[in-house]
Protein backbone atom coordinates (compact mmCIF):
# COMPACT_ATOMS: atom_id res chain seq x y z
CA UNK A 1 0.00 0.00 0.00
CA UNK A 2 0.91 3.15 -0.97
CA UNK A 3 0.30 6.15 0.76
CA UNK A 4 2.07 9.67 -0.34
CA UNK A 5 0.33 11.50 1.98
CA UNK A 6 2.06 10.25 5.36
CA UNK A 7 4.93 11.05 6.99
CA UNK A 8 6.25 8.99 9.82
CA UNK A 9 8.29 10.70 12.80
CA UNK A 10 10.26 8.62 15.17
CA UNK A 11 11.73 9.93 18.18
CA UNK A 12 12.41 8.01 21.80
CA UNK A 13 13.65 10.62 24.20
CA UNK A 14 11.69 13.46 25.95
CA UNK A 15 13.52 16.17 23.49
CA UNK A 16 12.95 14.06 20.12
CA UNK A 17 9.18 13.99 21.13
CA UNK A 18 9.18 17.99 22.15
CA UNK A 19 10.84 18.33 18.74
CA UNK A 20 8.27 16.14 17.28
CA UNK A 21 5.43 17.68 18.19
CA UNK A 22 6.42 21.03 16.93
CA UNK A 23 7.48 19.63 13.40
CA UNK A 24 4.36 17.79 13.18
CA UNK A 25 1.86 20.72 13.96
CA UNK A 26 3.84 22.53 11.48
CA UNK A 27 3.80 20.35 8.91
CA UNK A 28 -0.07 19.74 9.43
CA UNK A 29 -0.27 23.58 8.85
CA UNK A 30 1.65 23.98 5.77
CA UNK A 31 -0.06 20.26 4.39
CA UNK A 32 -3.65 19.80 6.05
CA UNK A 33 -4.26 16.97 4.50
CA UNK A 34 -0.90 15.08 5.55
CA UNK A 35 -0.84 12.47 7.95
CA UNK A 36 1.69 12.14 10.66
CA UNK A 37 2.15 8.87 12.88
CA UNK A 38 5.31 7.18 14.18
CA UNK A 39 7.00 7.09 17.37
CA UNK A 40 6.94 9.39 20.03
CA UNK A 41 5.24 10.31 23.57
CA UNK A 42 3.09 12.85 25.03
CA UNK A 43 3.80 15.72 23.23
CA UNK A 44 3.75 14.26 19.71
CA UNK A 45 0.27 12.13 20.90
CA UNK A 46 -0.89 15.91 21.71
CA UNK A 47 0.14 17.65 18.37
CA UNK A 48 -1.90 14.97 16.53
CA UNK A 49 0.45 12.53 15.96
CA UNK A 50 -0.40 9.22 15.34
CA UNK A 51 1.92 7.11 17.42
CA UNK A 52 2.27 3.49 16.53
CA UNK A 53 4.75 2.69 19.67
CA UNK A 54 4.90 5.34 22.77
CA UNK A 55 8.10 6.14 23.43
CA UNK A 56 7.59 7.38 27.32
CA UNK A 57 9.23 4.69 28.73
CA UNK A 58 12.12 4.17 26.05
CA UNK A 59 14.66 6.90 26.99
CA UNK A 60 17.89 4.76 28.16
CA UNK A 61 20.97 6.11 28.31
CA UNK A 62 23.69 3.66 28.49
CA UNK A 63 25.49 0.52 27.20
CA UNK A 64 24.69 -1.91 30.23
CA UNK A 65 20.95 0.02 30.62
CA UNK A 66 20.03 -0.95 26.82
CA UNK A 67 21.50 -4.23 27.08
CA UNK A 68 18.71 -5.03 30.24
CA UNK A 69 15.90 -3.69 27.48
CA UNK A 70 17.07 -5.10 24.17
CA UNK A 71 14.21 -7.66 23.98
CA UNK A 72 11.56 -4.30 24.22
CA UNK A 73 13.70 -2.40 21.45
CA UNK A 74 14.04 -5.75 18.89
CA UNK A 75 10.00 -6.39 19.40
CA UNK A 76 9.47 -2.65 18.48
CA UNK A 77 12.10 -2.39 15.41
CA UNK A 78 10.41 -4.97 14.09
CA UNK A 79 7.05 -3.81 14.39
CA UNK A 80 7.86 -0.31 12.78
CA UNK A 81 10.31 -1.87 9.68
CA UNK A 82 6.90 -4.19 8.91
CA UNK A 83 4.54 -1.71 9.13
CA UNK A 84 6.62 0.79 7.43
CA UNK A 85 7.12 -1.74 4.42
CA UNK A 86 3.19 -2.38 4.23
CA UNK A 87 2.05 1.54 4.18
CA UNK A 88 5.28 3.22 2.43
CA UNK A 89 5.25 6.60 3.86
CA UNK A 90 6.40 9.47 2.00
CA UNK A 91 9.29 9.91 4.02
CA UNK A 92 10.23 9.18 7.75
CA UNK A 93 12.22 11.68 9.53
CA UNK A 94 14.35 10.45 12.22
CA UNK A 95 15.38 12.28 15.69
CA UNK A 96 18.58 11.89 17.16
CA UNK A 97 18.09 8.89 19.07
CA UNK A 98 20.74 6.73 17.32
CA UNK A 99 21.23 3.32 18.87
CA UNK A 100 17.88 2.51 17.61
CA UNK A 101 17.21 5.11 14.49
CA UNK A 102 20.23 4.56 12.87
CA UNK A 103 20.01 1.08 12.56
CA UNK A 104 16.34 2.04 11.45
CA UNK A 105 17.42 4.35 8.81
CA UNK A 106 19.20 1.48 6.80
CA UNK A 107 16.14 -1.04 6.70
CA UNK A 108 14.03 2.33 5.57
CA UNK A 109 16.51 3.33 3.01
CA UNK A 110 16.42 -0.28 1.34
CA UNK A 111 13.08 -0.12 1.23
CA UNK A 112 13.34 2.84 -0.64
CA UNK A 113 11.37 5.85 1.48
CA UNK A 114 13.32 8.82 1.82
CA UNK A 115 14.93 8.91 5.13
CA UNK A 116 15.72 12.81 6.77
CA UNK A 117 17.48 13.02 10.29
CA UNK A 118 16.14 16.21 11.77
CA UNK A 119 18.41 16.53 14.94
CA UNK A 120 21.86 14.90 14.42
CA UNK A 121 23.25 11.90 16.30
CA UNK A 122 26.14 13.22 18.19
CA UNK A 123 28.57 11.08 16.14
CA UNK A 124 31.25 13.80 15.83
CA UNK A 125 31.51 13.08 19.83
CA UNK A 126 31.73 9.56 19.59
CA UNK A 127 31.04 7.70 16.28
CA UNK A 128 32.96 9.38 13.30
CA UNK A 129 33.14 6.10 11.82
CA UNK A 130 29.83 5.68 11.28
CA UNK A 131 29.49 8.68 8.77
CA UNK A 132 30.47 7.13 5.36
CA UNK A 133 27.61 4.61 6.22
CA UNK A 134 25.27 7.54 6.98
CA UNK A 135 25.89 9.75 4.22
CA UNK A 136 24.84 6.62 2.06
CA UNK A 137 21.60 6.11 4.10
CA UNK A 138 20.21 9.03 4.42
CA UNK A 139 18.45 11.18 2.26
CA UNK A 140 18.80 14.75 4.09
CA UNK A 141 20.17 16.30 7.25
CA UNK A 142 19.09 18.86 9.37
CA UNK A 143 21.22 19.85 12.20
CA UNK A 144 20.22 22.12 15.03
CA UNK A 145 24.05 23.46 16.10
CA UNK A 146 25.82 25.46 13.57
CA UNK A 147 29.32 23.51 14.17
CA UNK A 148 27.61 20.57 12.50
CA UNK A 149 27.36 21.46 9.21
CA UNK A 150 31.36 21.02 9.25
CA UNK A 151 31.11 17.33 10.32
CA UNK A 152 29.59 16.46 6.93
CA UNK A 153 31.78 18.22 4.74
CA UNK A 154 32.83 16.53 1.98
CA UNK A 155 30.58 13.02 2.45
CA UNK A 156 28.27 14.00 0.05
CA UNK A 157 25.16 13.72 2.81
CA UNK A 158 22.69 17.19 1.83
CA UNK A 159 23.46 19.17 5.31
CA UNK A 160 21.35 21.97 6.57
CA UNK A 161 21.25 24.12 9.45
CA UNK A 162 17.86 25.15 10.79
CA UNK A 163 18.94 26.74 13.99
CA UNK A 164 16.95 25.32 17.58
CA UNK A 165 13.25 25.01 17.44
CA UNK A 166 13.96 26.09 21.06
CA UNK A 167 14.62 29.62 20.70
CA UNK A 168 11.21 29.80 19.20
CA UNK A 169 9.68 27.54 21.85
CA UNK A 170 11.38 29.77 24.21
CA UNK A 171 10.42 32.81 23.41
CA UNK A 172 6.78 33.44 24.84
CA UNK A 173 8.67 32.32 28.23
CA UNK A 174 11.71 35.02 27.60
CA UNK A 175 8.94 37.81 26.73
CA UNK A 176 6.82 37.09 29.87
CA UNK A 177 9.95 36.83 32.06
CA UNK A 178 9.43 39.19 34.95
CA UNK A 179 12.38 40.05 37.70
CA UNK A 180 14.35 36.71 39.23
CA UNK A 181 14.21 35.96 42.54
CA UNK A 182 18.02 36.14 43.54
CA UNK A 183 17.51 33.35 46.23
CA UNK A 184 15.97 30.75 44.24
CA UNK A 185 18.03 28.00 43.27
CA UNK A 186 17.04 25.19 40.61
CA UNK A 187 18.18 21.38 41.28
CA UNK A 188 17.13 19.74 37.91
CA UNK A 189 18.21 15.39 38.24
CA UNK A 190 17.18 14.59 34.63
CA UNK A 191 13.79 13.55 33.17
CA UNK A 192 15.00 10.21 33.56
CA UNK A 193 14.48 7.79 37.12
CA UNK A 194 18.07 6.76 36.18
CA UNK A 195 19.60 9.93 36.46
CA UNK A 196 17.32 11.49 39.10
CA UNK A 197 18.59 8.23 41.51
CA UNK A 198 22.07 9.01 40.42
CA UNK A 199 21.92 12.42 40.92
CA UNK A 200 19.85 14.05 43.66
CA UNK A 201 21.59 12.98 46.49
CA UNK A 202 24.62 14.75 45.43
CA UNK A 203 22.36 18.15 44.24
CA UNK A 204 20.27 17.68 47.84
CA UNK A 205 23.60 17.78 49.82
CA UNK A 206 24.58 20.71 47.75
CA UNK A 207 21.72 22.63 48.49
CA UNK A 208 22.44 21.46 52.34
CA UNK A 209 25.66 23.10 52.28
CA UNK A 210 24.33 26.56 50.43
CA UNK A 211 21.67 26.63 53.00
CA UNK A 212 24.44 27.02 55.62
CA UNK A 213 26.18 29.69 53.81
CA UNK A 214 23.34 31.49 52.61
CA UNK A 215 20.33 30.99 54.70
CA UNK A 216 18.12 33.02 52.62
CA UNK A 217 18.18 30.29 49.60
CA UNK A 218 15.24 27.94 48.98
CA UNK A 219 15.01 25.13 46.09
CA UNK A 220 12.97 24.24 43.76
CA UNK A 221 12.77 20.62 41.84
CA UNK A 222 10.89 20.75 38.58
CA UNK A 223 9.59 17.06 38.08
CA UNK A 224 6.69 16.86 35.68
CA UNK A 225 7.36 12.77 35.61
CA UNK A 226 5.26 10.66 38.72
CA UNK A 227 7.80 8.55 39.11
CA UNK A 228 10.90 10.75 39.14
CA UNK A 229 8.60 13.09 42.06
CA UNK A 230 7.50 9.46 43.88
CA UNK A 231 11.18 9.29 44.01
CA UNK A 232 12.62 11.97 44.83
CA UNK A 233 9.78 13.06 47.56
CA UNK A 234 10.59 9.10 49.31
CA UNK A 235 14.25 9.78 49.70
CA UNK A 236 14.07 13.10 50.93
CA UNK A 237 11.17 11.68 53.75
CA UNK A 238 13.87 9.06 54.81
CA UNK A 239 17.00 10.68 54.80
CA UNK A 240 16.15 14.23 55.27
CA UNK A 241 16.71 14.84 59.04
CA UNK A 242 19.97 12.43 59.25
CA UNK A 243 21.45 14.38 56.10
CA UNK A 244 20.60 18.06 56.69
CA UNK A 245 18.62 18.27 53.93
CA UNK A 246 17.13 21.77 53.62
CA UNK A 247 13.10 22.07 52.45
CA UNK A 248 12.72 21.70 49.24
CA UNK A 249 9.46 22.40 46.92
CA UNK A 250 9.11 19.40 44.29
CA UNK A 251 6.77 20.91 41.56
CA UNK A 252 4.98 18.68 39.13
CA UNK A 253 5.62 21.35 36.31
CA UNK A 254 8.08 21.87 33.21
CA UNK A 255 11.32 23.68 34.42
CA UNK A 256 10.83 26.10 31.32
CA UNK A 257 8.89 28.91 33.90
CA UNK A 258 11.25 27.98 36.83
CA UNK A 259 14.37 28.67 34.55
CA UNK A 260 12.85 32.40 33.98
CA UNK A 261 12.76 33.15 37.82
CA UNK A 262 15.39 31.14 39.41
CA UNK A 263 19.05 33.17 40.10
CA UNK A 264 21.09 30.02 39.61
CA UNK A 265 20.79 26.03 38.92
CA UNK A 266 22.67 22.50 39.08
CA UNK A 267 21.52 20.34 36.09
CA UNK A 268 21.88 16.88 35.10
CA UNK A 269 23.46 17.32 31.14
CA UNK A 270 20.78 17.44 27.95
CA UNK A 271 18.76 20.16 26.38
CA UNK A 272 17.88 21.44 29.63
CA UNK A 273 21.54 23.11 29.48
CA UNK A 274 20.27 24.80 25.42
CA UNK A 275 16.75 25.80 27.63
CA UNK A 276 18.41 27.25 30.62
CA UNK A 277 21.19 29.48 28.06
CA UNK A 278 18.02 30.46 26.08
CA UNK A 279 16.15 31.74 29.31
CA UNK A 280 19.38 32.90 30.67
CA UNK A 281 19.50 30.67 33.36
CA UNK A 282 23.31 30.26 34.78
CA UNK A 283 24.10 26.33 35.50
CA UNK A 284 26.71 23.69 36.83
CA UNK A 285 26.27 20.89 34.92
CA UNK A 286 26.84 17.33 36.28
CA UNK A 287 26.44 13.76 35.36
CA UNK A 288 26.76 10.29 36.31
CA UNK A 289 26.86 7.09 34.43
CA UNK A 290 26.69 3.24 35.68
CA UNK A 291 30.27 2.35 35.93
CA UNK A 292 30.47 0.16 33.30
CA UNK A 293 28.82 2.34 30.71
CA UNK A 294 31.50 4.78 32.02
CA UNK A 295 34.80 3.05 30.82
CA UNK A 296 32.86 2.11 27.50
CA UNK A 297 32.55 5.90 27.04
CA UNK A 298 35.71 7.25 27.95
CA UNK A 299 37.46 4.45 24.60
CA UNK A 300 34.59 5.88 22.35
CA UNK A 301 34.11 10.00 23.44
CA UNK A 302 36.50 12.56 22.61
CA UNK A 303 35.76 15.91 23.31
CA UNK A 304 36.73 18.76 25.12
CA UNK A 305 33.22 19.25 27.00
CA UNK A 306 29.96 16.76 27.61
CA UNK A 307 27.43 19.94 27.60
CA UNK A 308 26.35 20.77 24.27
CA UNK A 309 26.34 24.66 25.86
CA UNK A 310 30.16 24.29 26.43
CA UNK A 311 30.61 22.94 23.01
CA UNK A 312 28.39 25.21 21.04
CA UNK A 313 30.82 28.05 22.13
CA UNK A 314 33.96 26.10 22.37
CA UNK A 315 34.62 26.95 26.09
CA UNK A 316 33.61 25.94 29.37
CA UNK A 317 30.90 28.69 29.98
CA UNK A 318 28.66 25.82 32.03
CA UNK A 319 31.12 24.30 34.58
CA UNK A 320 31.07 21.00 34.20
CA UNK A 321 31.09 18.08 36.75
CA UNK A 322 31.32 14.14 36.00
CA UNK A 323 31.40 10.91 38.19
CA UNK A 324 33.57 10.94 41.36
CA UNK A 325 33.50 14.54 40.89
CA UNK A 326 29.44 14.87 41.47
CA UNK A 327 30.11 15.93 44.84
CA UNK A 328 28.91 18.63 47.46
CA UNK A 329 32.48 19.91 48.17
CA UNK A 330 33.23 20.69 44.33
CA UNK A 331 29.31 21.80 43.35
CA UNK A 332 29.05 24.10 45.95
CA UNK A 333 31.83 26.49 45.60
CA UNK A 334 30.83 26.86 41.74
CA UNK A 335 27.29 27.38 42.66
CA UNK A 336 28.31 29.57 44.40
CA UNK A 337 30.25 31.44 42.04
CA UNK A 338 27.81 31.40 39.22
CA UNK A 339 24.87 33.37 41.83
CA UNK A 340 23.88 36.97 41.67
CA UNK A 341 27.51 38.80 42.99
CA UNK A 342 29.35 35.49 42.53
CA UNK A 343 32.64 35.66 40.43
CA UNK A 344 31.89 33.92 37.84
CA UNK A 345 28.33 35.39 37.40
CA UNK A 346 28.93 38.28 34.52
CA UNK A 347 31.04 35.65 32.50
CA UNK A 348 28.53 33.63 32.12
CA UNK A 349 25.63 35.59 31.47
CA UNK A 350 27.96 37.12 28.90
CA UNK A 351 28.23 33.78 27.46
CA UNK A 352 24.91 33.04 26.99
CA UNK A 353 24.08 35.91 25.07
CA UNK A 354 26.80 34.70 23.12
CA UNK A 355 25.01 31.29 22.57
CA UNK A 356 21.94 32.60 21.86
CA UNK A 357 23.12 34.23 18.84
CA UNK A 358 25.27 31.14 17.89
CA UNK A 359 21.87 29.23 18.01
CA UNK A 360 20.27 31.21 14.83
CA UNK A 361 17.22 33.39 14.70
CA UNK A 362 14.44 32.53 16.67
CA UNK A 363 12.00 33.08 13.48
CA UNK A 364 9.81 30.66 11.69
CA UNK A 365 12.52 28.14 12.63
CA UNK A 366 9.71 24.99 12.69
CA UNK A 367 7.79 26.01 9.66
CA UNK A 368 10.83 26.48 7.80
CA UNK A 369 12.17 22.87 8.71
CA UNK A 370 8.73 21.98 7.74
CA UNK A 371 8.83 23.33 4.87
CA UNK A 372 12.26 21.47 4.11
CA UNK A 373 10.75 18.20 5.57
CA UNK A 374 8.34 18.16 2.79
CA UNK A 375 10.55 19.17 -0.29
CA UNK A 376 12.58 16.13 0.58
CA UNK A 377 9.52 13.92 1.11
CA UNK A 378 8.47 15.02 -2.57
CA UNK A 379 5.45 16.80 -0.94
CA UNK A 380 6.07 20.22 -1.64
């Protein structure tokens, strides 16, 4: 079956769906009659999007982590390559994602549908190698970071940079911003359970030891996911009063508002760190792997910085914090520093603006990758 009027999007992390859904209601703008399904979760199931598998429960970072859930991912390749094959969409645009969408790409490009990767795997970070075989695979490229275009060069692969669908996302929030609150502090453990366990300890005994330095400071925890708050609400009930664990308010909300009114934040690494730049939000950035996953890393990754931020601008304007080094005595001096009157404070707020710009224009950048999406789908 034949069906030019479909365009699949898959995506399996909380970004690729936010990323998603905005592609998809633009697309259904410019092409009203177009069909979108795919993969995706909450956001893309709310912009319309028909979504064959949801994704919710499918963001796993890590080699020993996707090793435990390979039997889940196999079941659901399979299902998407068949059903792809029976209703040939016009095209299927791929998000980041790559352990799984990569591998995806090549059983959709022999089948013949136009593949386009709208948010590029990191491989310039950790997969080089695998570029020939993408070039060959895939149909078009559209990269979100303006250094990317470079990594291409050469292959043949049709590059394009769109700028970040953020900055227009964003920019309501940035409009509406009123005055911070220079003693609110952010503590943002990751959208995954995986990272939040890994994480909040070290971020809660952080906070413990601003507290005692600055007594004015409360927290806030932005966890829109139940079991991330069911979490982190159970381990600060049992080890609260034996850790010195200050208060802190756990908010079932986005951390987009939050990141308008806080002074200062410590974030797990991802798009938060693009969000918080865009809204202006200073940050120390940490994160922790599973051991294992770790050491398999450090023989595959080579670059200067793990905080897309840091790498954007080709300096450490995030301070960054990894492993061993996710601890109170080393987070709280550079929270510290990056606060209203802290020394590092104009630096980085210099810095962001600096991003910001790096990022592109904040104008029509969805209906322009729409409009992309569907020239290379034949659509337009």
């Amino acid at each position: 079956m034949t069906n030019v009027e479909t365009i699949w999007i898959i995506a399996g992390e909380s970004s690729g769906d936010t990323y998603g859904a905005n592609l998809a209601r633009e697309l259904q703008l410019v092409h009203p009659q177009l069909k979108v399904r795919g993969m995706g979760g909450p956001e893309m199931q709310a912009a319309g999007v028909d979504c064959i598998v949801d994704s919710t429960d499918l963001g796993i970072v890590g080699f020993v982590e996707v090793i435990k859930h390979l039997p889940a991912f196999v079941g659901i390749f399979r299902q998407l390559v068949n059903r792809a094959a029976q209703e040939r969409p016009a095209a299927v645009v791929l998000i980041d994602y790559p352990g799984f969408n990569l591998r995806f790409a090549e059983k959709i490009h022999k089948l013949g549908i136009p593949v386009i990767y709208y948010v590029s795997p990191q491989v310039w970070a950790w997969g080089r190698r695998r570029i020939p075989k993408m070039a060959r695979i895939i149909d078009k490229m559209l990269v979100l970071f303006p250094f990317e275009t470079d990594v291409f060069k050469g292959t043949g692969l049709d590059v394009e940079f769109v700028g970040h669908p953020l900055l227009e996302a964003l920019a309501p929030i940035r409009r509406q911003a009123g005055e911070r609150d220079p003693n609110l502090v952010l503590l943002l453990p990751g959208s995954r359970l995986s990272e939040v366990k890994r994480l909040i300890h070290p971020m809660l005994d952080t906070a413990a030891a601003i507290k005692g330095k600055r007594p004015e400071t409360h927290f806030v925890i932005p966890a829109p996911g139940q079991k991330q708050r069911d979490y982190i609400h159970s381990e600060w009930e049992r080890h609260a009063g034996r850790m010195n664990w200050p208060a802190v308010k756990l908010v079932p909300e986005s951390a987009r508002q939050w990141m308008a009114k806080a002074d200062a934040g410590i974030a797990a690494s991802g798009t938060v760190t693009i969000e918080a730049a865009i809204l202006g939000l200073p940050l120390v950035v940490v994160y922790r792997l599973h051991w294992l996953t770790y050491h398999f890393a450090r023989l595959l990754v080579d670059i200067p910085y793990f905080t897309m931020a840091n790498l954007v601008l080709k300096e450490e304007l995030f301070q960054e914090f990894l492993q061993k080094d996710v601890h109170p005595e080393l987070l709280t001096p550079a929270l510290e520093a990056i606060c209203s009157g802290g020394t590092r404070r104009p630096l980085v707020e210099d810095g962001i603006v600096r991003l910001r710009e790096a990022l592109g224009s904040h104008t029509d950048i969805s209906h322009n990758t729409a409009r992309k999406v569907l020239k290379a789908a034949g659509l337009e």
